[in-house]
Protein backbone atom coordinates (compact mmCIF):
# COMPACT_ATOMS: atom_id res chain seq x y z
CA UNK A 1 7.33 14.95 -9.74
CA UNK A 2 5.05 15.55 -6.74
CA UNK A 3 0.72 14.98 -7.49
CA UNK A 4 -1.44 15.91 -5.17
CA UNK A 5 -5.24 15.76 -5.69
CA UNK A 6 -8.57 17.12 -3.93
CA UNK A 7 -12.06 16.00 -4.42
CA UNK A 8 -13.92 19.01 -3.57
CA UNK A 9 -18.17 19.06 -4.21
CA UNK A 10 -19.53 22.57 -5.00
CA UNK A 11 -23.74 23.25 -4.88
CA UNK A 12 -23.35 24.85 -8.39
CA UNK A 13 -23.93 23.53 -12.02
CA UNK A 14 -20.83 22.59 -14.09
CA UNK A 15 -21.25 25.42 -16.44
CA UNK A 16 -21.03 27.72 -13.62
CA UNK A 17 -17.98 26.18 -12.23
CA UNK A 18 -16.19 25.71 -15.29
CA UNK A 19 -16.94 29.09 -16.98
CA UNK A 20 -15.42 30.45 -13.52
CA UNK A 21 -12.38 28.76 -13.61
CA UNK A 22 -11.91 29.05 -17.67
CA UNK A 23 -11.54 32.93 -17.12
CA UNK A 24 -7.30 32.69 -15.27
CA UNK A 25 -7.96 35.95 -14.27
CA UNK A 26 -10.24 34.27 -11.39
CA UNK A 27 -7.28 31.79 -9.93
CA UNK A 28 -6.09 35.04 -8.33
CA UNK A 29 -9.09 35.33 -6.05
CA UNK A 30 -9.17 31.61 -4.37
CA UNK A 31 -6.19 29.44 -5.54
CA UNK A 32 -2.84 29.83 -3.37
CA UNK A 33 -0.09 28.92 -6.79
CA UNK A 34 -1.52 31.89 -8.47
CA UNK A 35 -0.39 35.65 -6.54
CA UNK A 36 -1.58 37.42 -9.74
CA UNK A 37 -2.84 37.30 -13.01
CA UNK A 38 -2.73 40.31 -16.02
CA UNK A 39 -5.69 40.57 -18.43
CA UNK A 40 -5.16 38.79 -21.43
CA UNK A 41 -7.70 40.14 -25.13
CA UNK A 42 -7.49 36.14 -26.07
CA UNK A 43 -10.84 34.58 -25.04
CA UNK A 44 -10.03 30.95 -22.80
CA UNK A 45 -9.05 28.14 -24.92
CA UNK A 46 -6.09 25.89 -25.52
CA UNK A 47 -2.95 27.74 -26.29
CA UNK A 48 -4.22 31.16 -24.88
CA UNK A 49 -1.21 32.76 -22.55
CA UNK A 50 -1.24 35.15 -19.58
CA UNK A 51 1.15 36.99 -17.71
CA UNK A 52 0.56 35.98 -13.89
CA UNK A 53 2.68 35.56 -10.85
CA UNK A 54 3.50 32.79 -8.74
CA UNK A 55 3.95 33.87 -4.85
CA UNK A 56 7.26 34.33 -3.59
CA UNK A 57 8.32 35.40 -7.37
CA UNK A 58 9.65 39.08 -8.09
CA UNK A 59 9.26 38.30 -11.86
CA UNK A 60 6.34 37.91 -14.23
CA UNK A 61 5.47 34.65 -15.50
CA UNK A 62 3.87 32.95 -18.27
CA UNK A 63 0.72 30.67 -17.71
CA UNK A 64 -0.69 28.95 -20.31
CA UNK A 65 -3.93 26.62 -21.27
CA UNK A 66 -3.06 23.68 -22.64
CA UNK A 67 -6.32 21.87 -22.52
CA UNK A 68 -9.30 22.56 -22.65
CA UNK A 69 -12.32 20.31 -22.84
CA UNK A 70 -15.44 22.82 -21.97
CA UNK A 71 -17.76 21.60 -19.11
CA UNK A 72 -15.40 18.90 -18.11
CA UNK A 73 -11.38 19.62 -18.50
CA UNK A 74 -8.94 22.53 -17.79
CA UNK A 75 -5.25 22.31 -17.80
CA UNK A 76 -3.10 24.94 -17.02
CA UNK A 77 1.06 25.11 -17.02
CA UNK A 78 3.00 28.03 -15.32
CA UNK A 79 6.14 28.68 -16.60
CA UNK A 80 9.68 26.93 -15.81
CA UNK A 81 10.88 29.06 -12.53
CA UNK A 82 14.70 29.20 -12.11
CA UNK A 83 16.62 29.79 -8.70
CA UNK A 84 20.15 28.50 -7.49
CA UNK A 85 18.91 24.84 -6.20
CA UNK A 86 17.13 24.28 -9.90
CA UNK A 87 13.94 24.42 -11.86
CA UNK A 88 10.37 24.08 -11.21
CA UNK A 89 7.07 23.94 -13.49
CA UNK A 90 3.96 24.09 -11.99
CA UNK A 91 0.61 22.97 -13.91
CA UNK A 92 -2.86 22.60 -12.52
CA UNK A 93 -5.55 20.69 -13.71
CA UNK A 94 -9.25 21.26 -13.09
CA UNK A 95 -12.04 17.73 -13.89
CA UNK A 96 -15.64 18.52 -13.64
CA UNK A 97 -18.39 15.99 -12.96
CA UNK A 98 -22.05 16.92 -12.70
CA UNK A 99 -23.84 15.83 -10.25
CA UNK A 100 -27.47 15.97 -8.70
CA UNK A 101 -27.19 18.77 -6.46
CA UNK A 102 -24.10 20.20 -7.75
CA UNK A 103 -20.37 19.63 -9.28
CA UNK A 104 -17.92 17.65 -8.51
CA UNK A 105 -14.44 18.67 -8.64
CA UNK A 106 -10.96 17.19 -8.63
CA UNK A 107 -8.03 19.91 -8.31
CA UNK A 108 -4.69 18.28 -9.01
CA UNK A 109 -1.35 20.05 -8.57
CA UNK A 110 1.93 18.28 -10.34
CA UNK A 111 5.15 20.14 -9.71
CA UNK A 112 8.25 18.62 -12.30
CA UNK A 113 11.11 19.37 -10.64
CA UNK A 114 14.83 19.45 -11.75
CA UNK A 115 18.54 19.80 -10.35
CA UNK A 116 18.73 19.49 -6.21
CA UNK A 117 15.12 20.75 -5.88
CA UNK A 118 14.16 16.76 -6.18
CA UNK A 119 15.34 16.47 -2.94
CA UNK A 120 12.93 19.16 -1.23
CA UNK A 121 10.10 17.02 -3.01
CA UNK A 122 8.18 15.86 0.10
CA UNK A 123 8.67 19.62 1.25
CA UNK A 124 7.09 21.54 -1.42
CA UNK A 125 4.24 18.37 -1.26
CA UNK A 126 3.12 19.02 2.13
CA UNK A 127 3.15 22.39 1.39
CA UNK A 128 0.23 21.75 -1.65
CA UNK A 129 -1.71 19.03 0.89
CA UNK A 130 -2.01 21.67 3.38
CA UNK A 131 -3.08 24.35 1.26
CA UNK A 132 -5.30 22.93 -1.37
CA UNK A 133 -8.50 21.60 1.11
CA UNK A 134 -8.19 25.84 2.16
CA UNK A 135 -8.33 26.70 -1.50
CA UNK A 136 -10.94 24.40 -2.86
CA UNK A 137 -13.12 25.53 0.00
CA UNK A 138 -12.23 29.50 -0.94
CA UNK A 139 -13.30 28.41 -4.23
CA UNK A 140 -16.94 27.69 -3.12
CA UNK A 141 -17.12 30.34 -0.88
CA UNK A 142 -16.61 32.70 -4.23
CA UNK A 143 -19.30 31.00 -6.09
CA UNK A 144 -21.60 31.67 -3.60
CA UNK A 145 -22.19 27.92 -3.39
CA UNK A 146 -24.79 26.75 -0.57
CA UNK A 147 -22.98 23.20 -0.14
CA UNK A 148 -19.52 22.78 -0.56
CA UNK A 149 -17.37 20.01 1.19
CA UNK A 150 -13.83 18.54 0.51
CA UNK A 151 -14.71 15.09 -0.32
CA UNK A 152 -11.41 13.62 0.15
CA UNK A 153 -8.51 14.78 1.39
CA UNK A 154 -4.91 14.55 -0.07
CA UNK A 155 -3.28 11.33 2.04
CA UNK A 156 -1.00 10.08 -0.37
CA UNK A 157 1.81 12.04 -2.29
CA UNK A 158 3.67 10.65 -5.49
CA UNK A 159 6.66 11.34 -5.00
CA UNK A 160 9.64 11.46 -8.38
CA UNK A 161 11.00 7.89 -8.72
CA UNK A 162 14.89 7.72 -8.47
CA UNK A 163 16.01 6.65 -12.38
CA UNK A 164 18.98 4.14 -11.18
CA UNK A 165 19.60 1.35 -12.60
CA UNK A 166 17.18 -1.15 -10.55
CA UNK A 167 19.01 -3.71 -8.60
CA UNK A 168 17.94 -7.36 -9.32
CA UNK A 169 16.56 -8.59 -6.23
CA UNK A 170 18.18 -11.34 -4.80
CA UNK A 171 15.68 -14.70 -4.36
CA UNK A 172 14.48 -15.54 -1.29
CA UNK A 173 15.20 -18.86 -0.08
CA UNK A 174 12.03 -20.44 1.87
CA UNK A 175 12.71 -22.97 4.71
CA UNK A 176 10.38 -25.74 5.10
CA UNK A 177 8.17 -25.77 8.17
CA UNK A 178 10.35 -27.98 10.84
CA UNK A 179 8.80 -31.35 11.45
CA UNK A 180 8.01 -32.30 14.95
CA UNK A 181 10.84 -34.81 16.17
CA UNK A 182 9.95 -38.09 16.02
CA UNK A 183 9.49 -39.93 19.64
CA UNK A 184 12.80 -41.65 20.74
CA UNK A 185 12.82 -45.58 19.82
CA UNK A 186 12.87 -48.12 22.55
CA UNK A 187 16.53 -49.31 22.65
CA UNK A 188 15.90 -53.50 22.54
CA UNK A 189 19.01 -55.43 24.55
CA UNK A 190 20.31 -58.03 22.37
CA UNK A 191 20.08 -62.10 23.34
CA UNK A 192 23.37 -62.96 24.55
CA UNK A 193 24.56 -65.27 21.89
CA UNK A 194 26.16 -68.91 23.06
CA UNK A 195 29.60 -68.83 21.67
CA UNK A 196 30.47 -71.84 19.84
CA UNK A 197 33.62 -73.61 20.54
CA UNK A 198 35.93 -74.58 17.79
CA UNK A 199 35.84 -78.35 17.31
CA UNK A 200 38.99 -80.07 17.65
CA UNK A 201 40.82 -81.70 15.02
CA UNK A 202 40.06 -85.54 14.67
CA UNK A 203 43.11 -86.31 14.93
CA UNK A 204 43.75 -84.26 17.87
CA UNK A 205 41.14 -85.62 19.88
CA UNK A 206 42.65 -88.54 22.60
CA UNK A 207 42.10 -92.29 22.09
CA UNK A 208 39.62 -93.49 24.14
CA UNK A 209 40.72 -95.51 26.92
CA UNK A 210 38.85 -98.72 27.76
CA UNK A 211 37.25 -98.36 31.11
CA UNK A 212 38.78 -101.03 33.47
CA UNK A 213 36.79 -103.97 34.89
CA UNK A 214 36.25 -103.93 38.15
CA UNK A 215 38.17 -107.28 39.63
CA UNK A 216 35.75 -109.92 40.71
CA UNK A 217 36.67 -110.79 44.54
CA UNK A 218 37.38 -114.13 45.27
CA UNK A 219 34.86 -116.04 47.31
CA UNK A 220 35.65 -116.87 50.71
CA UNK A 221 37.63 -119.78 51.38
CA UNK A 222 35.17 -122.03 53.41
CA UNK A 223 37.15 -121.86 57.11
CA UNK A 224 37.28 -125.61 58.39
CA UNK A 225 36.90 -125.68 61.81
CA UNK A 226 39.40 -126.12 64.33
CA UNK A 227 39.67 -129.82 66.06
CA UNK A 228 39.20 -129.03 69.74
CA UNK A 229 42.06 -129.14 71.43
């Protein structure tokens, strides 16, 4: 169901504002979802109906208040309008504010819509942001109003929610933040290790030999000398 809302501030007094827009035979002369309305003998209050025509539409409609707070809230809800793609049903709703030097007022628009018309939502949207800062404006220029200026703009549109079954969203793992990588480790060489020889058996090992004396020389036999010839 497309909302769309206008903040509009009009240099006239709320009961001027709100006894203009209580009478529906005024929407005719400054609101664009109204192309005419019939005179109704009911005075303005909740329940009372009109006959009135939305634009575009070859057949009368019925409009009807279906709140009314006086000085400060107006609701009104065309009828349910029929065509090949669906159904639509307007209603407008009027808040009223005083403030020092005038009024403030917020026009919203909600459109319910039904059948394949849901798709042409954001259409028939920007067709009510478009039109409702001219209308709001029209509005004050029928008042007579010596300051009127749209305060804020429609920006944002509400647009129907789809009603499918909602899909259970999936959890998102978080990594952890990467740690730096640690500086590479001085590779130490290792001490060369003596190797130990196996002992031998005992009983393998060789006798020991005694080491030989060295022989003693014999002395010198004293020479005698030769007898002279």
């Amino acid at each position: 169901m497309p909302e769309i809302s206008v903040d509009v501030h009009i240099g006239r007094s709320v009961t001027e504002v709100y006894d203009f827009l209580s009478d529906a035979r005024n929407l005719e002369l400054w609101f664009s979802g109204v192309d005419s309305v019939t005179e109704s003998a009911e005075p303005a209050g909740p329940g009372v109906v009109h006959v009135y025509r939305f634009p575009g539409r070859h057949r009368d409609q019925l409009l009807q208040c279906v709140a009314y707070v006086p000085g400060e809230h107006l609701v009104y809800r065309g009828d349910r309008m029929w065509n090949p793609l669906g159904a639509q049903t307007p209603m407008y709703s009027f808040t009223l504010s005083p403030r020092p030097r005038g009024t403030l007022l917020r026009l919203t628009v909600r459109c319910r819509l039904t059948g394949a018309l849901t798709l042409l939502a954001p259409v028939v949207a920007m067709a009510w942001r478009r039109d409702l800062p001219r209308d709001v404006r029209r509005l004050g220029e029928r008042l007579g109003a010596p300051h009127c200026h749209v305060i804020s703009a429609p920006r944002r549109v509400r647009l129907p929610i789809s009603v499918s079954t909602p899909t259970t969203a999936t959890p998102t793992t978080v990594r952890p933040a990467l740690a730096p990588p640690a500086p590479p480790r001085p590779q130490l060489r290792p001490e060369p290790r003596s190797e130990a020889r196996p002992e031998a058996h005992p009983e393998a090992r060789p006798e020991a030999r005694p080491e030989p004396r060295p022989t003693s020389v014999p002395a010198a036999k004293e020479r005698s000398p030769r007898p002279a010839a």
